[in-house]
C-alpha atoms as a PDB file:
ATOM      1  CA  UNK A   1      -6.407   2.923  18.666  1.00  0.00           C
ATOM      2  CA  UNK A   2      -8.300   6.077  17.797  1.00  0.00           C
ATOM      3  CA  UNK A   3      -4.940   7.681  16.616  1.00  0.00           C
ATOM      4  CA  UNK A   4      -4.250   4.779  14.759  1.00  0.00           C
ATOM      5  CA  UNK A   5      -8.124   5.086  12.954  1.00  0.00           C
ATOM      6  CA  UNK A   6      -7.167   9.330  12.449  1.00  0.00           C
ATOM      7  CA  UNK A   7      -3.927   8.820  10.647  1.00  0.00           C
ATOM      8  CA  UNK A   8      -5.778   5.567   8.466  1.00  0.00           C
ATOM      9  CA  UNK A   9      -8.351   8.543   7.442  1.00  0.00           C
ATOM     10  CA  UNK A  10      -5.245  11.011   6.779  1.00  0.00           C
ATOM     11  CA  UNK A  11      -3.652   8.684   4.567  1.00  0.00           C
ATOM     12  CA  UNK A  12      -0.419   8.558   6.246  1.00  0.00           C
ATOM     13  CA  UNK A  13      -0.885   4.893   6.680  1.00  0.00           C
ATOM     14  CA  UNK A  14      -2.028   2.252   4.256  1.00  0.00           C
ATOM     15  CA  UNK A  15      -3.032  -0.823   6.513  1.00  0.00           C
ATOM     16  CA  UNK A  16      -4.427   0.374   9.655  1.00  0.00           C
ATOM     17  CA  UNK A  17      -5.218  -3.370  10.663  1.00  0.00           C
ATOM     18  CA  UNK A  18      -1.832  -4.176  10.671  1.00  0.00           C
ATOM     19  CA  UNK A  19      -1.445  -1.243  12.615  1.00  0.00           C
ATOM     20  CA  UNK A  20      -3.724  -2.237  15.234  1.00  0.00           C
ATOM     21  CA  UNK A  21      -2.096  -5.500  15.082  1.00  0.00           C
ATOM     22  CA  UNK A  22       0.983  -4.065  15.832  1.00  0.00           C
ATOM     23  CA  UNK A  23      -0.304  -2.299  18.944  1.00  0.00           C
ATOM     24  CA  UNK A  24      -1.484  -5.639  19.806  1.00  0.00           C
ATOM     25  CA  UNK A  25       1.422  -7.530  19.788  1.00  0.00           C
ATOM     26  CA  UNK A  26       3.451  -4.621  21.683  1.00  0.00           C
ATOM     27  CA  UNK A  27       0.881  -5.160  24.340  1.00  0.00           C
ATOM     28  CA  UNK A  28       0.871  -9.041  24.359  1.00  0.00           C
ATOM     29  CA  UNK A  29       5.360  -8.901  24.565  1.00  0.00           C
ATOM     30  CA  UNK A  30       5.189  -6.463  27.479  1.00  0.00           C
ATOM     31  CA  UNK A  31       4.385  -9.366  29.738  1.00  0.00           C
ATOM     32  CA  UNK A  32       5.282 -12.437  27.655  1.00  0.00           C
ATOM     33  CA  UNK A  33       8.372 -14.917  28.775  1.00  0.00           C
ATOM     34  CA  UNK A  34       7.628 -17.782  26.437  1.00  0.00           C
ATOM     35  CA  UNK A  35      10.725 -17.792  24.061  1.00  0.00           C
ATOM     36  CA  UNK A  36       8.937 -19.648  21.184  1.00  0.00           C
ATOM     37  CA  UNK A  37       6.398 -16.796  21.145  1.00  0.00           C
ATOM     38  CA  UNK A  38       9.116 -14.309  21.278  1.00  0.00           C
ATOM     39  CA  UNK A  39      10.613 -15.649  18.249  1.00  0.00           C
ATOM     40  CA  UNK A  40       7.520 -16.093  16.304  1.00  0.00           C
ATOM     41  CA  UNK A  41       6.653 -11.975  17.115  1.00  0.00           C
ATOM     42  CA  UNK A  42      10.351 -10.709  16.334  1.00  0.00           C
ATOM     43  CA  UNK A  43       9.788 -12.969  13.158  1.00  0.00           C
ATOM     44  CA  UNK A  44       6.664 -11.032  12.472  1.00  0.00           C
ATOM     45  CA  UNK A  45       7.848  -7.531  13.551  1.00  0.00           C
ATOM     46  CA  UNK A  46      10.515  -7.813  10.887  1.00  0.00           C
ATOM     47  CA  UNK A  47       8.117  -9.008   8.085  1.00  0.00           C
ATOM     48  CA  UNK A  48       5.007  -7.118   8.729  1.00  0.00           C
ATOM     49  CA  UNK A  49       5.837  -4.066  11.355  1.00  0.00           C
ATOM     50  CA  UNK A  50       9.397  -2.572  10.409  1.00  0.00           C
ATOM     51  CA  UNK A  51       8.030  -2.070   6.747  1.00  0.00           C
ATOM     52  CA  UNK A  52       4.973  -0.369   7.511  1.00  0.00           C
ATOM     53  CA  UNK A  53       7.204   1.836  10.079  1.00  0.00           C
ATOM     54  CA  UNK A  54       9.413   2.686   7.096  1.00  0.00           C
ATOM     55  CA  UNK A  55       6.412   3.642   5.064  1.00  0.00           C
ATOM     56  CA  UNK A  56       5.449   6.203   7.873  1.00  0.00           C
ATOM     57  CA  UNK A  57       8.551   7.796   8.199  1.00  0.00           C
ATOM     58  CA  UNK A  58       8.735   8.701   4.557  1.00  0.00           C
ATOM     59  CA  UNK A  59       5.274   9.825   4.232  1.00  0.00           C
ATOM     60  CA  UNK A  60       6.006  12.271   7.422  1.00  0.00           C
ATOM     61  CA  UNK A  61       9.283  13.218   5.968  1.00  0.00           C
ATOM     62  CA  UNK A  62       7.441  14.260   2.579  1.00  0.00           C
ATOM     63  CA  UNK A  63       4.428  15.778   4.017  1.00  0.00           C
ATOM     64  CA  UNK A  64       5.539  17.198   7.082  1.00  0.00           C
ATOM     65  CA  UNK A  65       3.540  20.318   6.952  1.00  0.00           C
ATOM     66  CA  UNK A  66       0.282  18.667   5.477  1.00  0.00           C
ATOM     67  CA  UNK A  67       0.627  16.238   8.033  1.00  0.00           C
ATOM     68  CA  UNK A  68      -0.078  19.133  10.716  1.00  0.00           C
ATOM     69  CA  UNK A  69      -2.417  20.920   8.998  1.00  0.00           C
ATOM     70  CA  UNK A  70      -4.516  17.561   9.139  1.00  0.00           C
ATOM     71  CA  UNK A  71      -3.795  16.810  12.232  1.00  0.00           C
ATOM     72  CA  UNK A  72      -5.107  20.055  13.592  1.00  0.00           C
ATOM     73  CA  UNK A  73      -8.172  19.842  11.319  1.00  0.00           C
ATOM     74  CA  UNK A  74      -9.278  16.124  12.184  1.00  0.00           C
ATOM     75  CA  UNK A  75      -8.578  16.988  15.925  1.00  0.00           C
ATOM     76  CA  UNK A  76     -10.647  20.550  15.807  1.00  0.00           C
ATOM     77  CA  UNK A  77      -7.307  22.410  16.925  1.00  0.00           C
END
């Protein structure tokens, strides 16, 4: 979650609740076998997860090399 608060504060991410929601859920369908659930979270990875995902990968494809360069500065490199 500390990663997750880091790029929030780099403004590579927007949302960084839904973020740590997302983490959340990844943790909670690692042991889950109750089918209803699993179709309610696919339903919500789809909506919520797979466009904030998107959003990331452009921001890292446009910024690559600011994206280090903070990187290394919030994590005294």
């Amino acid at each position: 979650m500390k990663y997750i608060q880091k790029i929030h504060i780099i403004e590579l991410i927007d949302i960084g609740h839904t973020w740590i929601d997302a983490l959340a859920h990844r943790n909670i369908t690692t042991h889950t076998y109750d089918e209803q659930l699993v179709i309610k979270l696919v339903e919500q990875i789809r909506s919520e997860f797979v466009p904030i995902l998107h959003q990331l990968y452009e921001r890292l494809k446009r910024k690559d090399s600011i994206c280090l360069v903070y990187w290394k500065e919030i994590n005294n490199v």
